[in-house]
PDB file of N, CA and C in Angstrom:
ATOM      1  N   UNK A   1      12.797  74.279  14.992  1.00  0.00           N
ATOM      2  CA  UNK A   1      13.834  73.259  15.086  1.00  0.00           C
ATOM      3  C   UNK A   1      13.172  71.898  15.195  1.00  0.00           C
ATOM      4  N   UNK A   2      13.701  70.718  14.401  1.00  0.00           N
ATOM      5  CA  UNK A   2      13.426  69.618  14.686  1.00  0.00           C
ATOM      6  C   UNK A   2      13.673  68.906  15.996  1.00  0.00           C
ATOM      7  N   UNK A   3      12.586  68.357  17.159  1.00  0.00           N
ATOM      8  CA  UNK A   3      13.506  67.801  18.071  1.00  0.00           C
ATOM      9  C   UNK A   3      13.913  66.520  17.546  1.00  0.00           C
ATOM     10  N   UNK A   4      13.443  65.756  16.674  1.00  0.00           N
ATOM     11  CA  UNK A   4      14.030  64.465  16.539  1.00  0.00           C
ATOM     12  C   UNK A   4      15.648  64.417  16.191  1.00  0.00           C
ATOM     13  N   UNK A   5      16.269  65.691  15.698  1.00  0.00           N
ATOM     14  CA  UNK A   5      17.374  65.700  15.166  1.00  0.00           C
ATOM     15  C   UNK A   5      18.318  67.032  15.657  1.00  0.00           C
ATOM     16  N   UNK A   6      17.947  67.680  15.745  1.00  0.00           N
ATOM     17  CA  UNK A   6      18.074  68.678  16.367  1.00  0.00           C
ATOM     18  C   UNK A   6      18.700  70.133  15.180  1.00  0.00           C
ATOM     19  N   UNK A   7      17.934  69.358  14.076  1.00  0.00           N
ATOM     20  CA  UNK A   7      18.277  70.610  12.742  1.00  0.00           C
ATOM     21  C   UNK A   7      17.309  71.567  12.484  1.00  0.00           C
ATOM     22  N   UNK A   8      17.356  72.618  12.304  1.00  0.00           N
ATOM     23  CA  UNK A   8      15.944  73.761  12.117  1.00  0.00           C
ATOM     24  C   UNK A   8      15.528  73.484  10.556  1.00  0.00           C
ATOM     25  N   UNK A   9      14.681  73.096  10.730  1.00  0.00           N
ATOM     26  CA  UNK A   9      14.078  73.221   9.417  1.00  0.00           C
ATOM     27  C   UNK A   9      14.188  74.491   8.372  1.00  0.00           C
ATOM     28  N   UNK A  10      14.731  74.210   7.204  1.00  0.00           N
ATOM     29  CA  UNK A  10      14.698  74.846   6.224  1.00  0.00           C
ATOM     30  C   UNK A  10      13.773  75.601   5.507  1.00  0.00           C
ATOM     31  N   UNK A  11      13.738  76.778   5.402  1.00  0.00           N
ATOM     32  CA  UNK A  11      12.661  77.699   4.889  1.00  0.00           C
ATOM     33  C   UNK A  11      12.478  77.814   3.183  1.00  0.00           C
ATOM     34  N   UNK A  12      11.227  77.396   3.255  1.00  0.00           N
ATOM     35  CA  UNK A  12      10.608  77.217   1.445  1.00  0.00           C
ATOM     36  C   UNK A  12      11.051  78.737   0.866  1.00  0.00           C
ATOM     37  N   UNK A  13      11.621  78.449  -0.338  1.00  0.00           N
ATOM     38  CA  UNK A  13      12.244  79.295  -1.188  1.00  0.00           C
ATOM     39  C   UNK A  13      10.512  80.184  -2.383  1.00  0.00           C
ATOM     40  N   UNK A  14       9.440  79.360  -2.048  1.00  0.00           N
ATOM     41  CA  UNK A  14       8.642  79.678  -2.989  1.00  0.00           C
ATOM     42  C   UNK A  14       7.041  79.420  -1.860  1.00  0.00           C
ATOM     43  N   UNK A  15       6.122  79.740  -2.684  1.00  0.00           N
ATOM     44  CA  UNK A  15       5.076  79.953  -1.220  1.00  0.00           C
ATOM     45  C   UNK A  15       3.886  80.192  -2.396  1.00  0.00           C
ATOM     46  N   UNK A  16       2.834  79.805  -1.110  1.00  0.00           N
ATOM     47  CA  UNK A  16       1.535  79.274  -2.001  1.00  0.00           C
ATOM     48  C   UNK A  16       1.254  80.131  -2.481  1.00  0.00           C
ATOM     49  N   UNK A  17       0.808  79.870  -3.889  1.00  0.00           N
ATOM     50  CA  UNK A  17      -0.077  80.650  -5.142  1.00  0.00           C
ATOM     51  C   UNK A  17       0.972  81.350  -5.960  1.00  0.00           C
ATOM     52  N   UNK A  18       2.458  80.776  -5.528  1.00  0.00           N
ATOM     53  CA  UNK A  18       3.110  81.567  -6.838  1.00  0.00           C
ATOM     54  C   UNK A  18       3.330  80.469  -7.985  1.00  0.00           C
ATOM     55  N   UNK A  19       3.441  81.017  -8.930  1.00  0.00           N
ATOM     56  CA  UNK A  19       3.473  80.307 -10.563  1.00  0.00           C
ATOM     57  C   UNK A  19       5.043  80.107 -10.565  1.00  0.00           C
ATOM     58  N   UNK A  20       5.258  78.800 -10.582  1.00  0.00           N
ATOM     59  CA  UNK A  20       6.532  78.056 -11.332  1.00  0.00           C
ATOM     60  C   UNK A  20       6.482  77.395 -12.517  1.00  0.00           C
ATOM     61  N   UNK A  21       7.528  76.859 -12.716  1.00  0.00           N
ATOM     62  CA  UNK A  21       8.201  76.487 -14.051  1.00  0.00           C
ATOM     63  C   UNK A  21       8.924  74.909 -13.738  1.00  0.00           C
ATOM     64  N   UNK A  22       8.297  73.467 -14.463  1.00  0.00           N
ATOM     65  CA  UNK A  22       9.155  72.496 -14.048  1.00  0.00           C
ATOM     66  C   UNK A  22      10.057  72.427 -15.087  1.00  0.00           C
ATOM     67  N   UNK A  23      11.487  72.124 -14.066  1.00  0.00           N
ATOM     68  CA  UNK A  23      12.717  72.301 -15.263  1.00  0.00           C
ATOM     69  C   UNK A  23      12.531  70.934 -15.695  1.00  0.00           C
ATOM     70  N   UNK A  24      12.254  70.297 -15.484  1.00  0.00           N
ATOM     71  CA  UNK A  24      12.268  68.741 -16.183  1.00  0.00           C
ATOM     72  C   UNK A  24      11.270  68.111 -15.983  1.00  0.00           C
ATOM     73  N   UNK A  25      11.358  67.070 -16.936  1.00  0.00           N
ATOM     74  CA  UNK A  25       9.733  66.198 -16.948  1.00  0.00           C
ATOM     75  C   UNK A  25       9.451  65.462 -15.565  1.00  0.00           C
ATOM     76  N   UNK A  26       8.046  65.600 -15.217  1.00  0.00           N
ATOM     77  CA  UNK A  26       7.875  65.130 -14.054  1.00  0.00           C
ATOM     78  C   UNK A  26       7.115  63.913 -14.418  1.00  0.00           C
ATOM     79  N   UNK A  27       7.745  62.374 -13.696  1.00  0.00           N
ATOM     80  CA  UNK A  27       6.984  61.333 -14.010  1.00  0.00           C
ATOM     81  C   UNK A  27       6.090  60.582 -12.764  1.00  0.00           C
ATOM     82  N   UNK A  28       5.444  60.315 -12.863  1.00  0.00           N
ATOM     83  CA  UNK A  28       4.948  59.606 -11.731  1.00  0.00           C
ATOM     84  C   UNK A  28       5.857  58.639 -10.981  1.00  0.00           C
ATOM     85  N   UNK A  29       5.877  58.373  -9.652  1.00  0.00           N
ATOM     86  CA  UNK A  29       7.084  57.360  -8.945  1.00  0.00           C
ATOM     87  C   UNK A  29       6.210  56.654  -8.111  1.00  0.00           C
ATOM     88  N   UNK A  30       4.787  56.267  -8.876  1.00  0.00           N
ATOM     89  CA  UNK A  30       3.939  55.666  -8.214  1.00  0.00           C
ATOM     90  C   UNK A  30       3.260  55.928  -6.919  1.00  0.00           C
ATOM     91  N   UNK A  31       3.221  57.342  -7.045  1.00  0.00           N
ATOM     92  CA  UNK A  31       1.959  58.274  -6.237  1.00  0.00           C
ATOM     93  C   UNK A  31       0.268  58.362  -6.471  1.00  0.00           C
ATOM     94  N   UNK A  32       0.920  58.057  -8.420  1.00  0.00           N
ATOM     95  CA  UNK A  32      -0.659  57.942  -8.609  1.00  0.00           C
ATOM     96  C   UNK A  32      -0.909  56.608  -9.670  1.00  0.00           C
ATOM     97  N   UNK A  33      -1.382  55.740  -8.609  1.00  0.00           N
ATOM     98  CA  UNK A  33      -2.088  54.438  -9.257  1.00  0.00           C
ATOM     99  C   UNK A  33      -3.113  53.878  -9.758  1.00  0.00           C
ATOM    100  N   UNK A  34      -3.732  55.431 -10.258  1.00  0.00           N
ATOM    101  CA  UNK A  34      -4.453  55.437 -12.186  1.00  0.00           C
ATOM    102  C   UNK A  34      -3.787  55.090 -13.048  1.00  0.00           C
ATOM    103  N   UNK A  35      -2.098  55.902 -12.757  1.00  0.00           N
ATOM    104  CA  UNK A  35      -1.620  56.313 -14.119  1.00  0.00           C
ATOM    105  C   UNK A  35      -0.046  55.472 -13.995  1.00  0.00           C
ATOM    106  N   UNK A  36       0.340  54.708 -14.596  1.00  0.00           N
ATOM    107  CA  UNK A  36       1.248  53.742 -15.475  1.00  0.00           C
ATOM    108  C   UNK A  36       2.810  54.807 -14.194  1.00  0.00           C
ATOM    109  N   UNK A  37       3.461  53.686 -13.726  1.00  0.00           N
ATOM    110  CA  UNK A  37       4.508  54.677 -12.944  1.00  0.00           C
ATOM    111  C   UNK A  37       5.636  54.992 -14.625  1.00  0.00           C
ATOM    112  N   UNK A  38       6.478  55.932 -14.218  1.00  0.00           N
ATOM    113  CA  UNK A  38       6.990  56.781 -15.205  1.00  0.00           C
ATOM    114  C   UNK A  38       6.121  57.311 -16.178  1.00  0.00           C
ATOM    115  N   UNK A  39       4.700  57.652 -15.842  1.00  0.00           N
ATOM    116  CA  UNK A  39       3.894  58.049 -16.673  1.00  0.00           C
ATOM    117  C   UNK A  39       4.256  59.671 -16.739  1.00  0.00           C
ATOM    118  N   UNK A  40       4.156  60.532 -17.997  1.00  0.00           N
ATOM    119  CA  UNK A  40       4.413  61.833 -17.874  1.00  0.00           C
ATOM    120  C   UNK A  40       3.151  62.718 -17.190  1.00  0.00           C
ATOM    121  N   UNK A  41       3.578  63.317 -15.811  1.00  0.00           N
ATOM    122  CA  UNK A  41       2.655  64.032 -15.202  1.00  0.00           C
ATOM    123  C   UNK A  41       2.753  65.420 -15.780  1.00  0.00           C
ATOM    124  N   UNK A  42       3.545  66.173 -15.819  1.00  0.00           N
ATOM    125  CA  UNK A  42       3.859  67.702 -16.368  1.00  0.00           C
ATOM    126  C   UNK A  42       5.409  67.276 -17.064  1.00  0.00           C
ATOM    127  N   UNK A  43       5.442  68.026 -18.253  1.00  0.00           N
ATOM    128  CA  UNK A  43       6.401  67.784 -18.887  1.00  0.00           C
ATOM    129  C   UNK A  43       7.136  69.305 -18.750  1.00  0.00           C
ATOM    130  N   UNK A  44       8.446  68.869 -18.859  1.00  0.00           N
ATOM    131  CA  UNK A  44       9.481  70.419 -18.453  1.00  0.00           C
ATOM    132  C   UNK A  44       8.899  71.116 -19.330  1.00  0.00           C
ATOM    133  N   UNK A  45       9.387  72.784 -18.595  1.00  0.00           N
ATOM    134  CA  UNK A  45       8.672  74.198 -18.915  1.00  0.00           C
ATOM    135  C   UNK A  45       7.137  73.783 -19.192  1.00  0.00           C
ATOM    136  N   UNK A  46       6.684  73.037 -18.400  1.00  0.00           N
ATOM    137  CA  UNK A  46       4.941  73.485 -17.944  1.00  0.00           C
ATOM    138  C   UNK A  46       4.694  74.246 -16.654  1.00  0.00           C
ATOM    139  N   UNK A  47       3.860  75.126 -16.914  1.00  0.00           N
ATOM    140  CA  UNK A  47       3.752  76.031 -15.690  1.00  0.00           C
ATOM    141  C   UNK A  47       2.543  75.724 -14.509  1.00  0.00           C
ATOM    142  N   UNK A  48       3.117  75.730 -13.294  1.00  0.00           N
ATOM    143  CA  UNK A  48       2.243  75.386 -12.194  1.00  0.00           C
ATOM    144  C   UNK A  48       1.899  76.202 -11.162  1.00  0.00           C
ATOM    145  N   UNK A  49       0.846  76.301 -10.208  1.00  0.00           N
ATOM    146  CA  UNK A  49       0.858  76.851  -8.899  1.00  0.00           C
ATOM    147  C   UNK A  49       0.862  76.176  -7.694  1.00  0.00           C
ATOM    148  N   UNK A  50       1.439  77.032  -7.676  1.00  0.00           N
ATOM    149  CA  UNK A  50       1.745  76.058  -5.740  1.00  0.00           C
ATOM    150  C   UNK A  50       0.625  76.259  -5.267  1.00  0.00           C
ATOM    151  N   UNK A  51       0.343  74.884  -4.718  1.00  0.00           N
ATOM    152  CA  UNK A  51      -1.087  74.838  -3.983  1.00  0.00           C
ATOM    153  C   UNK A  51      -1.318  74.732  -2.506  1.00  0.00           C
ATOM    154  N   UNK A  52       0.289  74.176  -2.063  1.00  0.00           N
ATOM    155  CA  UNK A  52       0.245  73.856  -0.780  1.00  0.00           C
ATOM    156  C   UNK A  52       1.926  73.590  -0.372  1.00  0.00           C
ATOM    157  N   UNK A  53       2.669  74.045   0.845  1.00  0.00           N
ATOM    158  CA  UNK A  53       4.157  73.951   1.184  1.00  0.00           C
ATOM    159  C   UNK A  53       3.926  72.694   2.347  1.00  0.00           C
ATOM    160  N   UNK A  54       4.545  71.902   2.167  1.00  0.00           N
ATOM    161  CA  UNK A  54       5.383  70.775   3.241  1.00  0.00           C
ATOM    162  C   UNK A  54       6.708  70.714   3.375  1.00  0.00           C
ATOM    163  N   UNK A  55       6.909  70.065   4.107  1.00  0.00           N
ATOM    164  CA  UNK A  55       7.977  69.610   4.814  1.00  0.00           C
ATOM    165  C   UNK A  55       8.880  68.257   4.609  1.00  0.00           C
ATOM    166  N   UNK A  56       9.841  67.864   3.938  1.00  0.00           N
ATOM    167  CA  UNK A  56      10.512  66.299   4.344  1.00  0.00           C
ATOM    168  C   UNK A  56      11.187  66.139   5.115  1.00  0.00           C
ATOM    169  N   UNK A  57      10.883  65.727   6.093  1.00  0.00           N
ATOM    170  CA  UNK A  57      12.138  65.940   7.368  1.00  0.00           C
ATOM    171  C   UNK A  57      13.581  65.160   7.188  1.00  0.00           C
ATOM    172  N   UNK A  58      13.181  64.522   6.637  1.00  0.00           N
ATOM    173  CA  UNK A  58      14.439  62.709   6.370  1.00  0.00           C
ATOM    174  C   UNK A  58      15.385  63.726   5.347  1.00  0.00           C
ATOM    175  N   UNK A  59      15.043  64.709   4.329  1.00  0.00           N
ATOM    176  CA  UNK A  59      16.144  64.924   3.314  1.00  0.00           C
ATOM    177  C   UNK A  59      16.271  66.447   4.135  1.00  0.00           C
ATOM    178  N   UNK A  60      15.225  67.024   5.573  1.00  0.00           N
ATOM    179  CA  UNK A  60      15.207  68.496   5.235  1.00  0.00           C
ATOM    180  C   UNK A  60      15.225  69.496   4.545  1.00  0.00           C
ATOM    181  N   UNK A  61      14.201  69.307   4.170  1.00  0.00           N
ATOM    182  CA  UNK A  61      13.826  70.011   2.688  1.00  0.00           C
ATOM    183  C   UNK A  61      12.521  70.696   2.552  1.00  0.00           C
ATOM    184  N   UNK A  62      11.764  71.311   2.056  1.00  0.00           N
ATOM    185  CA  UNK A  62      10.589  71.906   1.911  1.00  0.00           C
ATOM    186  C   UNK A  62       9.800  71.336   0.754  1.00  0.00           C
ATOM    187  N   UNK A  63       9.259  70.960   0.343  1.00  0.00           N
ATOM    188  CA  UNK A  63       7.964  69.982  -0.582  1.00  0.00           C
ATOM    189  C   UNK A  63       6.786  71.072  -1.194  1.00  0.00           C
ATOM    190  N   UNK A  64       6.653  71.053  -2.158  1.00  0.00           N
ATOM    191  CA  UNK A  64       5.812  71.696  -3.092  1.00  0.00           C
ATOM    192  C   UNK A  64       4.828  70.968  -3.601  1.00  0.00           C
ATOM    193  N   UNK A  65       3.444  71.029  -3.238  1.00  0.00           N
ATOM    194  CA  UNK A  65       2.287  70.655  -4.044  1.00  0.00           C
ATOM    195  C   UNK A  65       2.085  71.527  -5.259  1.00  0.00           C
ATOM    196  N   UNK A  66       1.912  71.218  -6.272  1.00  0.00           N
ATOM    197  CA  UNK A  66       2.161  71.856  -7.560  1.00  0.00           C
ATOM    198  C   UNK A  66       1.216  71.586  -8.249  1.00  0.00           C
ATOM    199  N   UNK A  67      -0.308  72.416  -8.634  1.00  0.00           N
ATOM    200  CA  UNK A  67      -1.035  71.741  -9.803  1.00  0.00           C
ATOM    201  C   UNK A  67      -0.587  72.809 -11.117  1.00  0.00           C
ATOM    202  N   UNK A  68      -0.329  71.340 -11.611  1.00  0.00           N
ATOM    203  CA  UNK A  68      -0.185  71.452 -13.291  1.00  0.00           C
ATOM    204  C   UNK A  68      -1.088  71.293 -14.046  1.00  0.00           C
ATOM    205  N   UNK A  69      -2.058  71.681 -14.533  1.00  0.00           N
ATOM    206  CA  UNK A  69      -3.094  71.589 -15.220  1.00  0.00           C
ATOM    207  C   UNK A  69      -4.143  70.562 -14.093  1.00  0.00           C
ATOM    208  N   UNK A  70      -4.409  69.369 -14.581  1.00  0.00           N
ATOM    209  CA  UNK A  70      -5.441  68.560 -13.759  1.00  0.00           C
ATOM    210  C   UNK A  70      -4.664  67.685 -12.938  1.00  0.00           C
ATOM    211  N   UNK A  71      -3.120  67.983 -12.893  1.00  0.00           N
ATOM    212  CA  UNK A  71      -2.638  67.018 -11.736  1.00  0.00           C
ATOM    213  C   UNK A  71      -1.835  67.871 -11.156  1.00  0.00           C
ATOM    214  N   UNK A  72      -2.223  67.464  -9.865  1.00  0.00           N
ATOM    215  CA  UNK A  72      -1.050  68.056  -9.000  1.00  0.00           C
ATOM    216  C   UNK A  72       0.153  67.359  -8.016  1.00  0.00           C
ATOM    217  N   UNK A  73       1.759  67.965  -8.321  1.00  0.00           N
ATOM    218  CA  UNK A  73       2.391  67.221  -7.803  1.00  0.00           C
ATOM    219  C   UNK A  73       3.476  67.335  -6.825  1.00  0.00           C
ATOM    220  N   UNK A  74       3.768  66.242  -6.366  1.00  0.00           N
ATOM    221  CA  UNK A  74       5.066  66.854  -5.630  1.00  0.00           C
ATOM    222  C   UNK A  74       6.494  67.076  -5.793  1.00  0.00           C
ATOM    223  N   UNK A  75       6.804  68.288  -5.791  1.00  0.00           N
ATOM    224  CA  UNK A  75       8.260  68.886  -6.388  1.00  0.00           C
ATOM    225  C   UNK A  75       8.897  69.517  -5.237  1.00  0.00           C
ATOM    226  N   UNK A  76      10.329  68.973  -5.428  1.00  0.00           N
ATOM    227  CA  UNK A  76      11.425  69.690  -4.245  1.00  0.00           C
ATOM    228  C   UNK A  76      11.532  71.210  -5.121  1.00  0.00           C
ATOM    229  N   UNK A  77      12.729  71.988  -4.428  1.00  0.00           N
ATOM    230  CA  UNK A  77      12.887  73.077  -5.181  1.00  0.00           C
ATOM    231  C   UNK A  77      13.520  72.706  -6.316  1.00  0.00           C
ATOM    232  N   UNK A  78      14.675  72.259  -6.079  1.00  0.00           N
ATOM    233  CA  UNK A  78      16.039  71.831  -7.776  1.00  0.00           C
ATOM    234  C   UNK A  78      14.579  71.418  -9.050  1.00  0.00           C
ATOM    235  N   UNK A  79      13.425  71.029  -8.404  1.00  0.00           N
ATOM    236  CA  UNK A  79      13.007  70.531 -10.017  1.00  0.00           C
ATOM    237  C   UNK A  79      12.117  71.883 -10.595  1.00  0.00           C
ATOM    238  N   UNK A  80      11.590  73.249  -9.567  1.00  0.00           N
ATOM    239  CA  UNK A  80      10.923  74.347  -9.742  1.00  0.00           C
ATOM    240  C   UNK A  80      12.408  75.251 -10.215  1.00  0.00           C
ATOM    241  N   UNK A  81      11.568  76.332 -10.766  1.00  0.00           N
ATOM    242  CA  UNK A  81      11.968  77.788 -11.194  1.00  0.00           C
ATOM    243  C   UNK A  81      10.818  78.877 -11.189  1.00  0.00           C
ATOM    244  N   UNK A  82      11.139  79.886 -10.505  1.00  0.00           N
ATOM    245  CA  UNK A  82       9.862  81.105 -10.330  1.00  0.00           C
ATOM    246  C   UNK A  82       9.197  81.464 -11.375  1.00  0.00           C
ATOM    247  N   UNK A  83       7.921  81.559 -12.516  1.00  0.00           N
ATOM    248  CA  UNK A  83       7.699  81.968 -13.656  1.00  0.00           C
ATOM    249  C   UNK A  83       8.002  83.506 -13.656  1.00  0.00           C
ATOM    250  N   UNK A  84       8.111  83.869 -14.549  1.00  0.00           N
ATOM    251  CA  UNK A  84       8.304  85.577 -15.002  1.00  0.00           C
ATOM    252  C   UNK A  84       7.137  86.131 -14.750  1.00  0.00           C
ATOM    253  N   UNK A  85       6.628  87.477 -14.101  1.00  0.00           N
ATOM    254  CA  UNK A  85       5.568  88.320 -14.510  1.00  0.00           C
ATOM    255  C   UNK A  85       5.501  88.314 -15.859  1.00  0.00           C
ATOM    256  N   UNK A  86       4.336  87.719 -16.323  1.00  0.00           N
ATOM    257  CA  UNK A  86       3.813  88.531 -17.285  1.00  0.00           C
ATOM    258  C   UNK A  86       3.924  87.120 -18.500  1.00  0.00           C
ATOM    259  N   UNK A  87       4.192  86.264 -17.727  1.00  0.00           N
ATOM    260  CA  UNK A  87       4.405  85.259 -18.527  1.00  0.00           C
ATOM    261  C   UNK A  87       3.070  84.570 -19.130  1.00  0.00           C
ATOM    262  N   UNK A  88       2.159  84.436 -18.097  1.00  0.00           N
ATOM    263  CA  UNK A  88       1.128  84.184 -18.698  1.00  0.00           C
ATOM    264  C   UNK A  88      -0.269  84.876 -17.953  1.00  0.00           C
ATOM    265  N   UNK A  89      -1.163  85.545 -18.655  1.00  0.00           N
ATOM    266  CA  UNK A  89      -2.036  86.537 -17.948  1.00  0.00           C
ATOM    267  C   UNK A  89      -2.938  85.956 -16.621  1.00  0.00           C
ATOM    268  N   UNK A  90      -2.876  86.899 -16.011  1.00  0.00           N
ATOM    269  CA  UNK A  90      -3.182  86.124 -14.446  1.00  0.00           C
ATOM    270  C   UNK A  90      -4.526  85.932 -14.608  1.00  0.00           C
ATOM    271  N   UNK A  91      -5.263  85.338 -14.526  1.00  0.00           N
ATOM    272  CA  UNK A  91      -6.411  84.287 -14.107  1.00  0.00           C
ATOM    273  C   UNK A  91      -6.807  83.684 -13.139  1.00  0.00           C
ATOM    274  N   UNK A  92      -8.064  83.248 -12.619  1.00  0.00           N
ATOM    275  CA  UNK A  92      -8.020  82.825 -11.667  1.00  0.00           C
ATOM    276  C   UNK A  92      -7.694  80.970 -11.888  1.00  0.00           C
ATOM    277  N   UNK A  93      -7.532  80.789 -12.970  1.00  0.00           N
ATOM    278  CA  UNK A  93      -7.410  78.463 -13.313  1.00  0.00           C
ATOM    279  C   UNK A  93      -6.191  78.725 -14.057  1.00  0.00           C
ATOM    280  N   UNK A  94      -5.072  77.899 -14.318  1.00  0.00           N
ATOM    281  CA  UNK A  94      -3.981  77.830 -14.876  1.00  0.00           C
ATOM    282  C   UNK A  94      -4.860  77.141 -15.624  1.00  0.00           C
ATOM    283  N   UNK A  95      -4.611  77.002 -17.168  1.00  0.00           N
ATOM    284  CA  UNK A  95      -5.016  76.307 -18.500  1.00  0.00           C
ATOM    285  C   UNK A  95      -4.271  74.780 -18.112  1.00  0.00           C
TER     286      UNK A  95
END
């Protein structure tokens, strides 16, 4: 439970090292200031692994570190979908 608010935190629907699916293009919102904001980080149906679960307390929500190829990002659930077994052969590096 949160004491600042007194809401229990919400339990992540997805958990490290499983392979998702972004339903829509993910752009930068100026997280990463290499790359041009609205720059395309993973474009929808690119497949990622969760690398790491957080927390947003302000929306209560659960936060997904997601590497997509050489970037990794942050996704609520609404923008993930679980990949299929078998979708792409397990490995130890996503391409």
């Amino acid at each position: 439970m949160n004491a600042m608010n007194g809401i229990e935190a919400r339990e992540p629907a997805y958990a490290w090292g499983q392979r998702v699916i972004a339903l829509d293009d993910l752009v930068n919102d100026g997280s990463y200031p290499e790359r041009p904001v609205d720059a395309l980080l993973a474009a929808r149906g690119s497949v990622g692994e969760i690398v790491n679960v957080g927390h947003a307390q302000a929306l209560n929500e659960p936060v997904y570190l997601v590497q997509f190829g050489d970037c990794v990002v942050g996704c609520l659930e609404i923008e993930l979908v679980p990949a299929p077994d078998g979708l792409l052969p397990e490995t130890e590096e996503l391409a």
